[in-house]
Protein backbone atom coordinates (compact mmCIF):
# COMPACT_ATOMS: atom_id res chain seq x y z
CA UNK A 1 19.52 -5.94 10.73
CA UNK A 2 18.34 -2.76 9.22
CA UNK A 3 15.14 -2.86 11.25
CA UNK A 4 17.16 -3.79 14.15
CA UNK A 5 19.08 -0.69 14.25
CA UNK A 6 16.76 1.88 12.62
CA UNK A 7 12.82 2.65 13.15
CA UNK A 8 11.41 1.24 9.79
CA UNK A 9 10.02 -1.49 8.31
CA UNK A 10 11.27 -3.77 5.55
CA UNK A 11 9.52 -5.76 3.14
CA UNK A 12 10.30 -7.11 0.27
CA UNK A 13 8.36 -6.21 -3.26
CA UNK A 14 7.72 -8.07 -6.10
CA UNK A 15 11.12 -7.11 -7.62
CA UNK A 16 12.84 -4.55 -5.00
CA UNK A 17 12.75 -4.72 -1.10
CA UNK A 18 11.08 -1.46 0.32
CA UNK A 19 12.19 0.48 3.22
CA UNK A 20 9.73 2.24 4.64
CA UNK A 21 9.67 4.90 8.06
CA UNK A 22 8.31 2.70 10.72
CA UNK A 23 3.66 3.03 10.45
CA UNK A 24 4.21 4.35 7.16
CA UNK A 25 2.22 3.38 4.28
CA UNK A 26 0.73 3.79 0.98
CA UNK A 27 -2.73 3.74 2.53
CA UNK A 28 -2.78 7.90 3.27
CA UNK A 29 -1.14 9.37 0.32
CA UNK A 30 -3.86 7.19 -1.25
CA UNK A 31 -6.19 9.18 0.18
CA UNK A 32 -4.90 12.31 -0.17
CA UNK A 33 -4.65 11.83 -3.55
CA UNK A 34 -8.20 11.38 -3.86
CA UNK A 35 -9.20 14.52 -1.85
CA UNK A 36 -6.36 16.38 -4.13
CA UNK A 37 -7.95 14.96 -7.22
CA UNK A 38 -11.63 14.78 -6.24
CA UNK A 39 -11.21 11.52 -7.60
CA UNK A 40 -13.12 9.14 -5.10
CA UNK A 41 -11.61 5.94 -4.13
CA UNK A 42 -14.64 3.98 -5.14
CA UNK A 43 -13.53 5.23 -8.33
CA UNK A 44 -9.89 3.83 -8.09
CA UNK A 45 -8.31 1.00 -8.98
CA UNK A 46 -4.79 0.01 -7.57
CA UNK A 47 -2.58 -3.05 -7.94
CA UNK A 48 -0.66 -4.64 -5.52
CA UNK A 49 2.40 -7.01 -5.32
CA UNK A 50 3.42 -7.13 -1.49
CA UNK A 51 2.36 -6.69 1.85
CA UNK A 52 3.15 -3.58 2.12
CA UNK A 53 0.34 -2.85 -0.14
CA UNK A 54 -2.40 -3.77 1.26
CA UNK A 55 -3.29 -1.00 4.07
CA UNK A 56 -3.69 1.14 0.44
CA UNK A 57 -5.63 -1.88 -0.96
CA UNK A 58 -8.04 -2.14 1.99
CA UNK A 59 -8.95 1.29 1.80
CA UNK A 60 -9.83 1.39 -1.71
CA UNK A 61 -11.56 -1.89 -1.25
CA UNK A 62 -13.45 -0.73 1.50
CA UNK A 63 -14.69 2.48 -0.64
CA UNK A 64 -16.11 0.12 -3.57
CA UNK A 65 -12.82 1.04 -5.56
CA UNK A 66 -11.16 -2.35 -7.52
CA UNK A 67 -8.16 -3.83 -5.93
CA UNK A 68 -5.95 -6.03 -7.91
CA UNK A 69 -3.39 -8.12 -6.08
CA UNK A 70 -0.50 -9.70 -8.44
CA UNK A 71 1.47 -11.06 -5.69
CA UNK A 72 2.20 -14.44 -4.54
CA UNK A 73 1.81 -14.47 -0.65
CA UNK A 74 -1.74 -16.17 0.18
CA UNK A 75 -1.82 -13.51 3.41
């Protein structure tokens, strides 16, 4: 319903359901944290229980950095 009536995306976490500004996700503040930080993603590990992790996980993964999924969905 919520998605319905509002531009965002829901998805539901490990233990919480996320509502999220519609082509928002974790992947850029990733990033940015790493160009804050000088901390390179290859150099990063994250861990991820939901979908709406995994834009952030592929772009760790793709820089060499360790992704850790603790989720259930086989997607």
């Amino acid at each position: 319903v919520v998605e319905a009536l509002y531009p965002v995306d829901v998805c539901m976490s490990a233990d919480a359901i996320d509502i999220m500004a519609k082509g928002v996700t974790k992947a850029l503040p990733t990033v940015r944290y790493s160009e804050i930080t000088g901390i390179p993603l290859s150099e990063m590990a994250v861990f991820c229980d939901s979908g709406n992790d995994m834009p952030m996980a592929q772009v760790v993964g793709e820089a060499g950095g360790l992704v850790v999924y603790v989720g259930n969905r086989s997607d």
